[in-house]
C-alpha atoms as a PDB file:
ATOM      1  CA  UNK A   1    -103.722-147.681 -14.710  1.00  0.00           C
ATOM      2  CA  UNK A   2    -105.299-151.202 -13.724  1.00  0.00           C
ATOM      3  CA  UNK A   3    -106.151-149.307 -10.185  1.00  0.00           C
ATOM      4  CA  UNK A   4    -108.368-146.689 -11.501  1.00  0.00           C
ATOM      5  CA  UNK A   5    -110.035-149.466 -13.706  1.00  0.00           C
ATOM      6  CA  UNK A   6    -111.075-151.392 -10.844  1.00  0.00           C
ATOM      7  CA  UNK A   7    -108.086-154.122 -11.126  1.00  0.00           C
ATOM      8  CA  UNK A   8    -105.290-154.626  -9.186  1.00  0.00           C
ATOM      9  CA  UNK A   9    -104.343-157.234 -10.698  1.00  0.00           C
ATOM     10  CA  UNK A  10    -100.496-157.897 -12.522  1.00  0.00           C
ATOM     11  CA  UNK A  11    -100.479-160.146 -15.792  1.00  0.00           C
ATOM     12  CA  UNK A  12     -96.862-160.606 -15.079  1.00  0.00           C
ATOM     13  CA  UNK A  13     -95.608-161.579 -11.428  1.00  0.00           C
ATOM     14  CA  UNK A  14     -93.131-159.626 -10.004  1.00  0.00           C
ATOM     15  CA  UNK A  15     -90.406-161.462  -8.005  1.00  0.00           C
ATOM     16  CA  UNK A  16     -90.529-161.300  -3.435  1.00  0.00           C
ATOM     17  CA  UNK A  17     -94.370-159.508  -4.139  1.00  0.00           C
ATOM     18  CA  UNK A  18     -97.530-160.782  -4.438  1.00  0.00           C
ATOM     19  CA  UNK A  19    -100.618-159.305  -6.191  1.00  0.00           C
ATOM     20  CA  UNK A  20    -101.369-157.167  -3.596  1.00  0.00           C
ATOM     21  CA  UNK A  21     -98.233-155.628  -2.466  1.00  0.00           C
ATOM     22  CA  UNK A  22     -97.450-154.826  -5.976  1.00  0.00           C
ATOM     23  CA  UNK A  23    -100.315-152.759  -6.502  1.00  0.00           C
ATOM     24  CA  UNK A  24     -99.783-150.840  -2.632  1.00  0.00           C
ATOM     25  CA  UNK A  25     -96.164-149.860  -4.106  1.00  0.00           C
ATOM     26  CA  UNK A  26     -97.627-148.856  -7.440  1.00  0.00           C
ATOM     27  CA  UNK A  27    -100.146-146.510  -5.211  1.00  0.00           C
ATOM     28  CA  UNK A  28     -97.409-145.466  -3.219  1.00  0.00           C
ATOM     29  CA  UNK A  29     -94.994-144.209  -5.872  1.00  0.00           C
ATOM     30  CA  UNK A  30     -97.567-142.347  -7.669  1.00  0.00           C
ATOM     31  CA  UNK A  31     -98.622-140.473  -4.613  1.00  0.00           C
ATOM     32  CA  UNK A  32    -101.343-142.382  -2.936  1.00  0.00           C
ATOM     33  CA  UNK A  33    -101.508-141.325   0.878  1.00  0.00           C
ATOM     34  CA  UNK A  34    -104.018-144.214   2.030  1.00  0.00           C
ATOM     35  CA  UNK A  35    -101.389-146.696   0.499  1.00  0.00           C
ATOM     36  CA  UNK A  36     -97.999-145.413   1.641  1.00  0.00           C
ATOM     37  CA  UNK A  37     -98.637-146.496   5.324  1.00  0.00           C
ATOM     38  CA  UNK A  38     -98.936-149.786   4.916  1.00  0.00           C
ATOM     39  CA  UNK A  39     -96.057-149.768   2.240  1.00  0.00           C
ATOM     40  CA  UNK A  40     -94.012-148.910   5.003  1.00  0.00           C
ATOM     41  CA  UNK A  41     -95.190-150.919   7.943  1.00  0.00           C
ATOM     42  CA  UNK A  42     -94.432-153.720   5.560  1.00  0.00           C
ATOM     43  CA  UNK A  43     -90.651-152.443   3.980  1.00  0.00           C
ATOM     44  CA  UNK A  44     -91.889-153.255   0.874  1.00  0.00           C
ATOM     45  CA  UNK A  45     -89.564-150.491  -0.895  1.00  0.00           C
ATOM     46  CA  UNK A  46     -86.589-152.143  -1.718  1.00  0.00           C
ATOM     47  CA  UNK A  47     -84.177-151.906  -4.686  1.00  0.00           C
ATOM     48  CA  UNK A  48     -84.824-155.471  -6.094  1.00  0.00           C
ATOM     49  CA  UNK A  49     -88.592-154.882  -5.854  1.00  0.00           C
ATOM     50  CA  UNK A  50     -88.404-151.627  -7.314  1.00  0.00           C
ATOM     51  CA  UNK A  51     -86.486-153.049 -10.143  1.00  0.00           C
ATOM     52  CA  UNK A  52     -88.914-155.779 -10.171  1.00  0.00           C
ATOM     53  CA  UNK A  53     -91.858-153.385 -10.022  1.00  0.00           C
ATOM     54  CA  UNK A  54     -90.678-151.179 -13.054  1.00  0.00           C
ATOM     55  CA  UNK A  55     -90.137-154.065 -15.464  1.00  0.00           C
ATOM     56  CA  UNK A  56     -93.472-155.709 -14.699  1.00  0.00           C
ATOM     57  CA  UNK A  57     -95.711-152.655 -15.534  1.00  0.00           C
ATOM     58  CA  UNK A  58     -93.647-151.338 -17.953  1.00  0.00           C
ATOM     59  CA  UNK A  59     -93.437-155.116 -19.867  1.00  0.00           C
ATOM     60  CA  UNK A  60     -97.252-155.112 -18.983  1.00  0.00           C
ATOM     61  CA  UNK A  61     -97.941-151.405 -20.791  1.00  0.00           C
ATOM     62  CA  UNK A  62    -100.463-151.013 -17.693  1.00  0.00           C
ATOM     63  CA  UNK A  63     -99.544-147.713 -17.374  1.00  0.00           C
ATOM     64  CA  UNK A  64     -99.321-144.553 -19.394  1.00  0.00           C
ATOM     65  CA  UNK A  65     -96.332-142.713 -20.561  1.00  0.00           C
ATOM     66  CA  UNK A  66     -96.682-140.241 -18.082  1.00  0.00           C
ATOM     67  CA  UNK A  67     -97.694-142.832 -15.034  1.00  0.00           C
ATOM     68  CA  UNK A  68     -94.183-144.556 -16.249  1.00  0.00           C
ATOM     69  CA  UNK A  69     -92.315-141.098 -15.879  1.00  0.00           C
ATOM     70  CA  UNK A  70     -94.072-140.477 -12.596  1.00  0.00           C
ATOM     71  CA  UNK A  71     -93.354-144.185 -11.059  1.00  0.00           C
ATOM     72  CA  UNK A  72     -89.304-143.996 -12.997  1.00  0.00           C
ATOM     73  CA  UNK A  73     -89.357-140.642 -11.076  1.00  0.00           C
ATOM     74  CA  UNK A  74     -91.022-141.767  -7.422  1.00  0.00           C
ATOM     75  CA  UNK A  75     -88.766-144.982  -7.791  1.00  0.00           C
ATOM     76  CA  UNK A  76     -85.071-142.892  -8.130  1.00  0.00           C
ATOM     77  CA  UNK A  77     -86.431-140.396  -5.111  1.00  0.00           C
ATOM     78  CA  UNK A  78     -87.164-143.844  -3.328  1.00  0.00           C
ATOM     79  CA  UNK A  79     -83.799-145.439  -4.318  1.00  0.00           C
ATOM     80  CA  UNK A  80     -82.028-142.198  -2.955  1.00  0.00           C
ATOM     81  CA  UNK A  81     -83.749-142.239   0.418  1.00  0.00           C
ATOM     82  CA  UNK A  82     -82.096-145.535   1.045  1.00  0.00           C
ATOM     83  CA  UNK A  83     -79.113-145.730   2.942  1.00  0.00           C
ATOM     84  CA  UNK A  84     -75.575-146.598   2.946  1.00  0.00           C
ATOM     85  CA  UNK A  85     -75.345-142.708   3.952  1.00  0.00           C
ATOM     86  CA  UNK A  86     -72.627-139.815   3.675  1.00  0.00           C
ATOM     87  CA  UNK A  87     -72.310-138.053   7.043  1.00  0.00           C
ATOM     88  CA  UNK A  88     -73.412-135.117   5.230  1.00  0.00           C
ATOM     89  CA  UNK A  89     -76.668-136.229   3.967  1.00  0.00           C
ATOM     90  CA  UNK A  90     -79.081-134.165   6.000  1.00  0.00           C
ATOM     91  CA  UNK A  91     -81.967-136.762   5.061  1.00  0.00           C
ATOM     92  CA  UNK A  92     -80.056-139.795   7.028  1.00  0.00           C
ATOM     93  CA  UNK A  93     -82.438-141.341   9.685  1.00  0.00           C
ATOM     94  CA  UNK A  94     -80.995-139.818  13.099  1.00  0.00           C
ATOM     95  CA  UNK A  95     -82.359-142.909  15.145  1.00  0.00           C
ATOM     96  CA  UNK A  96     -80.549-145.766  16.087  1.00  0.00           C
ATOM     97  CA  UNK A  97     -77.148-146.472  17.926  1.00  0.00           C
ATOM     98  CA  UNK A  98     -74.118-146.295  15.563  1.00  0.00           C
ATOM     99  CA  UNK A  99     -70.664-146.773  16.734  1.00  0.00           C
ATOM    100  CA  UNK A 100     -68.222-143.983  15.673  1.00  0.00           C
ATOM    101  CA  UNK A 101     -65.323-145.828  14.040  1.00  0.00           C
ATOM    102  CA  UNK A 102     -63.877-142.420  12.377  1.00  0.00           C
ATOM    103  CA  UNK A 103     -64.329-143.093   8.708  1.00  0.00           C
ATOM    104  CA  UNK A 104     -67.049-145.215   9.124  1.00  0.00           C
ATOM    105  CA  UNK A 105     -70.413-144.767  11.429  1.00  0.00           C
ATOM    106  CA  UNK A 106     -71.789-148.029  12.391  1.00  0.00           C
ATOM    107  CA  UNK A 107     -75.444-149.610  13.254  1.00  0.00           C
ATOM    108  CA  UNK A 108     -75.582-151.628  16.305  1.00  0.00           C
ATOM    109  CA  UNK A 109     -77.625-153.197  18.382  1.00  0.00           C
ATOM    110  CA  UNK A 110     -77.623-156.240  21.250  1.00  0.00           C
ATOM    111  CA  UNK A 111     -76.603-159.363  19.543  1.00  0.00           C
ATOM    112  CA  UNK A 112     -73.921-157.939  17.313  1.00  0.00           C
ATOM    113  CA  UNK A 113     -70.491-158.671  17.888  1.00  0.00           C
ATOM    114  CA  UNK A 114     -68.045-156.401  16.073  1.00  0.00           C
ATOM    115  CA  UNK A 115     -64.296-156.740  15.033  1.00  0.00           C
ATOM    116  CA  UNK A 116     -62.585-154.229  13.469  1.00  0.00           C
ATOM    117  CA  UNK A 117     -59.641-155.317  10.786  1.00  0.00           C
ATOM    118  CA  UNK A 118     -55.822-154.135  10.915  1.00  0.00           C
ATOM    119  CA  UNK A 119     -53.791-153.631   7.959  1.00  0.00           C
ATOM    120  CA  UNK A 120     -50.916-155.996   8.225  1.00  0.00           C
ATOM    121  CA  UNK A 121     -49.008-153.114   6.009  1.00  0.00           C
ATOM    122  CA  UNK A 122     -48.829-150.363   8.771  1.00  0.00           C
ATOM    123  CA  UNK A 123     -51.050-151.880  11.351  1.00  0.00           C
ATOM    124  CA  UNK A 124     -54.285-148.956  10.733  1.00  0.00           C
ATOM    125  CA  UNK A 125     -57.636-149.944  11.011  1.00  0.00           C
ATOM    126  CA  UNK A 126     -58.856-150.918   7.267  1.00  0.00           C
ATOM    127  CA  UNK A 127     -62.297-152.031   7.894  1.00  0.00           C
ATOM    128  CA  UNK A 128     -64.931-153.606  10.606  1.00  0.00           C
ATOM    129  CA  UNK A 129     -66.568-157.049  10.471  1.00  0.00           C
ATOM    130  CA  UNK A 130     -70.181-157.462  12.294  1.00  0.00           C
ATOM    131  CA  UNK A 131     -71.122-160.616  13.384  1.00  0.00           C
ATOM    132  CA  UNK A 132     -74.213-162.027  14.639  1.00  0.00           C
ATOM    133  CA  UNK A 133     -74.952-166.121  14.836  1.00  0.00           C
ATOM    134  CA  UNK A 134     -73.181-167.636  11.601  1.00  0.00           C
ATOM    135  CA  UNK A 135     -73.230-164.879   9.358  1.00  0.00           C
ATOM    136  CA  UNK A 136     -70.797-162.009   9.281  1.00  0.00           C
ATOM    137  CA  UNK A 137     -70.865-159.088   7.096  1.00  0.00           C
ATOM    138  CA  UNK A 138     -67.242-156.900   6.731  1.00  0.00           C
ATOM    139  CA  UNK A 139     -67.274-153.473   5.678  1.00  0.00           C
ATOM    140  CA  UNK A 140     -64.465-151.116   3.707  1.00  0.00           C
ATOM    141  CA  UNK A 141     -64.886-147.523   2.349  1.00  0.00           C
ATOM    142  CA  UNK A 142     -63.032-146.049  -0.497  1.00  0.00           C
ATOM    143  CA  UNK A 143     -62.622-142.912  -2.546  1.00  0.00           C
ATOM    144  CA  UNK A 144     -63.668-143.068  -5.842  1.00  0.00           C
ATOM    145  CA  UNK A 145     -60.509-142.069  -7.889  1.00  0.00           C
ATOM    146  CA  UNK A 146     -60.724-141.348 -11.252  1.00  0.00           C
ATOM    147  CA  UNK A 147     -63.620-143.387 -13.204  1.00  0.00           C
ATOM    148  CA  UNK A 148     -64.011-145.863 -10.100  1.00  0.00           C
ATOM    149  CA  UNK A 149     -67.372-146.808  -9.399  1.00  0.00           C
ATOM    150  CA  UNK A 150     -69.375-149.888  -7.702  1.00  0.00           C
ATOM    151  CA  UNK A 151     -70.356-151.174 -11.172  1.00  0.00           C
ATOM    152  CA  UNK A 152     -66.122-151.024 -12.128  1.00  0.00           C
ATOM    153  CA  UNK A 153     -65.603-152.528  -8.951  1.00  0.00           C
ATOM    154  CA  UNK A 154     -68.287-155.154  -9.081  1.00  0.00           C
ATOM    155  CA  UNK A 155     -67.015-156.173 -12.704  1.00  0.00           C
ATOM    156  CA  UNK A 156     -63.272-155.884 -11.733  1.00  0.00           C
ATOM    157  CA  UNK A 157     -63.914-158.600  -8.560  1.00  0.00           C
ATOM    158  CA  UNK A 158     -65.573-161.050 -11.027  1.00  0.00           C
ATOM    159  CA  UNK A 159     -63.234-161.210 -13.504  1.00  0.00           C
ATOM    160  CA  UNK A 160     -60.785-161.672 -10.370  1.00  0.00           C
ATOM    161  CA  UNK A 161     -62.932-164.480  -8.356  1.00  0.00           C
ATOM    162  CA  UNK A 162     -63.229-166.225 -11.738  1.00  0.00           C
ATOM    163  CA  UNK A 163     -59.423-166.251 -12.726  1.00  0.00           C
ATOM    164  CA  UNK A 164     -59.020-167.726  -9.251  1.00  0.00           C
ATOM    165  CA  UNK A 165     -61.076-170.575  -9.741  1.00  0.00           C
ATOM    166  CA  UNK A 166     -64.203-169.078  -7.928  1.00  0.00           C
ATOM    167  CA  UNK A 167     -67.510-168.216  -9.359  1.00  0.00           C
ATOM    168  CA  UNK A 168     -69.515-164.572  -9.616  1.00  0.00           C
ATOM    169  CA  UNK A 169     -73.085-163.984 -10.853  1.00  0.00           C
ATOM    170  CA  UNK A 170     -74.596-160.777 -11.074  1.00  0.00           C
ATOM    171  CA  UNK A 171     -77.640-160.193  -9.173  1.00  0.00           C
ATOM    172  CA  UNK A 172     -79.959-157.304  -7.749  1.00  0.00           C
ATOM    173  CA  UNK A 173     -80.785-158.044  -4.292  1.00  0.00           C
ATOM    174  CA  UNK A 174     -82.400-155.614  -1.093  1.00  0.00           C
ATOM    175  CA  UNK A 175     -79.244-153.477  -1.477  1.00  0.00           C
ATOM    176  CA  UNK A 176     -79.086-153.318  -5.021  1.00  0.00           C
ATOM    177  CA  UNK A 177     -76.279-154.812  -7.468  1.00  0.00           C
ATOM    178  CA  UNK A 178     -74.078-157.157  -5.794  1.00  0.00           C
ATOM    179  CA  UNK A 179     -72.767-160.550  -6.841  1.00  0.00           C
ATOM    180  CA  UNK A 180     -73.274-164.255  -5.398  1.00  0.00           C
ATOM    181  CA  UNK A 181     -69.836-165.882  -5.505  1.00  0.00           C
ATOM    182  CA  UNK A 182     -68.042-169.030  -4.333  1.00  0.00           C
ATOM    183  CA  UNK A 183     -64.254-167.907  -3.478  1.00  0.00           C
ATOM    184  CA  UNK A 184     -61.317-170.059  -3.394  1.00  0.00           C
ATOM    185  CA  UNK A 185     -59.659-170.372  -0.229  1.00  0.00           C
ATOM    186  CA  UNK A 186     -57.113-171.924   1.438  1.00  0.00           C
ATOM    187  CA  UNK A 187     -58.373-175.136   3.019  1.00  0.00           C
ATOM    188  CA  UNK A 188     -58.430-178.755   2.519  1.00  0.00           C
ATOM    189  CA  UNK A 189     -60.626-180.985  -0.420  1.00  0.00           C
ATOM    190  CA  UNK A 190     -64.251-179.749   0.378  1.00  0.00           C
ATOM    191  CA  UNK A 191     -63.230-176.676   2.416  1.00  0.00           C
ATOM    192  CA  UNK A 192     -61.217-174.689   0.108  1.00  0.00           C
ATOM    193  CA  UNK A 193     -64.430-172.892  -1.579  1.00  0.00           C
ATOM    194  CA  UNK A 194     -66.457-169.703   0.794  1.00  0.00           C
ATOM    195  CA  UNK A 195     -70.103-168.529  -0.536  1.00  0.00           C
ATOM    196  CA  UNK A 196     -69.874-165.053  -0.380  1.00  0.00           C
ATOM    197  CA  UNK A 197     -72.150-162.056  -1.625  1.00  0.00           C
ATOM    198  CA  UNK A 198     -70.472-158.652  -2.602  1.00  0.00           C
ATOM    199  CA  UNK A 199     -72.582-155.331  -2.037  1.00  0.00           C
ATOM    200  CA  UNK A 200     -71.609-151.968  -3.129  1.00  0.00           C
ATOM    201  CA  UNK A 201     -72.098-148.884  -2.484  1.00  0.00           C
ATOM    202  CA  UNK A 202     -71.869-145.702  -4.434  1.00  0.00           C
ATOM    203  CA  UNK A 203     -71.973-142.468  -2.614  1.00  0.00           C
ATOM    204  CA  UNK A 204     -70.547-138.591  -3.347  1.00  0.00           C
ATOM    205  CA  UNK A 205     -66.674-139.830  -3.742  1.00  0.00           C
ATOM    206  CA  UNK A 206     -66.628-143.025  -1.944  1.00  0.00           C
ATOM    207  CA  UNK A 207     -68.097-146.751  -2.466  1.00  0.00           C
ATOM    208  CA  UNK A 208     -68.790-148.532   0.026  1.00  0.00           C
ATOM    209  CA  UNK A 209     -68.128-152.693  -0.233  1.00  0.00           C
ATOM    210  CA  UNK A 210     -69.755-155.291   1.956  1.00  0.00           C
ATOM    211  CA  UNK A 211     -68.556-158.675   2.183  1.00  0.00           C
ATOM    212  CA  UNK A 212     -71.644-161.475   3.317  1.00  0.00           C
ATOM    213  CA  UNK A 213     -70.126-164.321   4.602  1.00  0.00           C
ATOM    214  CA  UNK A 214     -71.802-168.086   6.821  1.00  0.00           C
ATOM    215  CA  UNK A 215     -74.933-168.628   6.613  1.00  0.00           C
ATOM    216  CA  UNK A 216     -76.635-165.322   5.167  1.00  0.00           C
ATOM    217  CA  UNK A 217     -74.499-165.593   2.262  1.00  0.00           C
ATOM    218  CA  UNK A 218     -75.656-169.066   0.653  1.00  0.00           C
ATOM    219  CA  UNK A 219     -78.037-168.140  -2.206  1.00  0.00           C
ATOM    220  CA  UNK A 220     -81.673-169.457  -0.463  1.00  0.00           C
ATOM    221  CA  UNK A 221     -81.035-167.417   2.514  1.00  0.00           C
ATOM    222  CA  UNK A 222     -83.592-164.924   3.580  1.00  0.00           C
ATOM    223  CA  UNK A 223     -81.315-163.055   6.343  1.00  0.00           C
ATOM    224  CA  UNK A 224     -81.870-159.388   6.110  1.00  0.00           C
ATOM    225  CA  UNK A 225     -79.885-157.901   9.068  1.00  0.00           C
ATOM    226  CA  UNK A 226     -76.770-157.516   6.905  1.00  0.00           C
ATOM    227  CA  UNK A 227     -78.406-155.566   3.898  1.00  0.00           C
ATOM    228  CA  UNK A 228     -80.075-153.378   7.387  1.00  0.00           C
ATOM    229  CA  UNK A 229     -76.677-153.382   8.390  1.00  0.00           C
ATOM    230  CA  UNK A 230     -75.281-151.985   5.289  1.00  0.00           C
ATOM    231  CA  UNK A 231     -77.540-149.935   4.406  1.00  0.00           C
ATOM    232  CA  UNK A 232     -77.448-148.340   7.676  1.00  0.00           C
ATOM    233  CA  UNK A 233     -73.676-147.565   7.541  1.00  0.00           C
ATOM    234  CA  UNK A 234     -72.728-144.073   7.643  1.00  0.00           C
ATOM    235  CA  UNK A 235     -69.525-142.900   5.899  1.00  0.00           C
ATOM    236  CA  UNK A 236     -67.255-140.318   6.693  1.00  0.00           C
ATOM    237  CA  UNK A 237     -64.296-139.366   3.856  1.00  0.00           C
ATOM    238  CA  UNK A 238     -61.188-137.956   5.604  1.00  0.00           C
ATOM    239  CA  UNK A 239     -61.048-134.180   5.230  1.00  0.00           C
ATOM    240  CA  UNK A 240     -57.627-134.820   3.917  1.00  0.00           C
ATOM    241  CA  UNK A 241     -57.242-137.827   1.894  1.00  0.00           C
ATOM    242  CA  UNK A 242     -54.108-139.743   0.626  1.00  0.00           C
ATOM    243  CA  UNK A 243     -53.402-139.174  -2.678  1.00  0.00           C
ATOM    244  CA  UNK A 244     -52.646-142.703  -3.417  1.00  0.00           C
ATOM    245  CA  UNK A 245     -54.114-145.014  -1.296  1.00  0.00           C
ATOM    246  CA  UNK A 246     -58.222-145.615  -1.700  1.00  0.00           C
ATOM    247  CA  UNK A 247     -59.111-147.234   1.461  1.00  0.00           C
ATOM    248  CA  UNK A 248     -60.336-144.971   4.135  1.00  0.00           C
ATOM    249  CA  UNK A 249     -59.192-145.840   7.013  1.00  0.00           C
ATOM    250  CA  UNK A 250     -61.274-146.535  11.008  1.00  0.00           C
ATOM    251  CA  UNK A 251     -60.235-146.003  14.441  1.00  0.00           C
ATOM    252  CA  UNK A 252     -61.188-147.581  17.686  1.00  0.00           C
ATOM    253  CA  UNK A 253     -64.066-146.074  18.899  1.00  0.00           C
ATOM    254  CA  UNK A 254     -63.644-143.683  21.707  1.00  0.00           C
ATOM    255  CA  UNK A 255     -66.103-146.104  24.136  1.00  0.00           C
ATOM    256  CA  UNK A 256     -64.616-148.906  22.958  1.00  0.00           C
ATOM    257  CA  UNK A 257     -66.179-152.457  21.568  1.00  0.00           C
END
């Protein structure tokens, strides 16, 4: 490894790092205890940079076979400590303020403003929207039924946006795969198109979708508080599901908004 030799240095840059943080993450995910601090005090572990990461050493062949196994295996155990979370995931961080919306478990904090969504086919609560300045971020669980997952999903909604005249590009981001898309809507000439990123979610029997919308969803924006938000969400499947509809449904929280 170019750390042992002396070097820290990558042949081949990896994307949001620079020399540097690449080779505290490499430390890090092979078990470096000096390094892993200062990993953290930066959030340097993301999904994108991960992904980033792996295909810059591996391309590089800076590593052995067995420092690739160990990193591959330090990067899923990394990947899996990051949120959205199932209630029953003991390893969930218990800090924070959520807001109990039954099927979902919320982050929140001062600045937030958050609306909850009604069905307009029986009036339930079908998912929550979080606002804060020009960017929102809405939020709907679902069972996975059958072979349903967030890549299905994810492939499903671009071949959808596209037949609608919209646009969809696949892209790994903070929260992982998601796609940047440009939505028809209804409006007038010049307002009838909505930048919008999709993240997903899959967790034991549910996915989790996020729609970015405003500002934090054009594709130079740098916002992070909606991938926090996201990835902070805590999700709660109904003890006794429907057997035909997906969506799990909210409630209004007991304290109220």
């Amino acid at each position: 490894m170019r750390a042992e030799d002396g070097r820290s240095d990558f042949g081949r840059p990896v994307r949001g790092l620079d020399e540097e943080e690449a080779g505290l993450m490499v430390r890090t995910l092979l078990g470096d205890a000096t390094a892993a601090p200062e990993t953290s005090r930066r959030e340097l572990i993301t999904l994108d940079r991960l992904l980033g990461l792996l295909v810059s050493v591996i391309a590089e062949e800076s590593l052995s076979e067995a420092e690739v196994d160990d990193l591959l295996e330090a990067a899923e155990e990394s990947c899996l400590a990051v949120g959205p979370w199932d209630v029953s995931d003991d390893r969930r961080p218990q800090s924070g303020e959520l807001v109990d919306l039954g099927g979902l478990l919320v982050p929140t904090e001062p600045g937030l403003k958050i609306e909850l969504m009604s069905s307009r086919r029986d009036g339930s609560v079908a998912g929550v929207t979080v606002i804060r300045g020009r960017t929102a971020i809405q939020l709907q669980a679902f069972r996975a039924l059958g072979d349903t997952s967030w890549a299905t999903v994810r492939e499903d909604l671009a071949r959808t946006i596209r037949g609608r005249g919209g646009s969809a590009e696949e892209r790994v981001g903070p929260a992982g795969a998601e796609l940047q898309a440009v939505v028809r809507i209804q409006g007038p000439p010049g307002k009838d198109r909505q930048t919008t990123r999709v993240l997903g979610h899959d967790g034991p029997g549910w996915i989790l979708r996020g729609f970015v919308t405003g500002v934090g969803a054009e594709p130079d924006s740098t916002e992070k508080w909606p991938y926090t938000m996201f990835q902070g969400t805590v999700v709660r499947p109904p003890s006794a599901p429907s057997a035909i509809d997906p969506l799990i449904r909210l409630r209004q929280p007991e304290s109220g908004l």
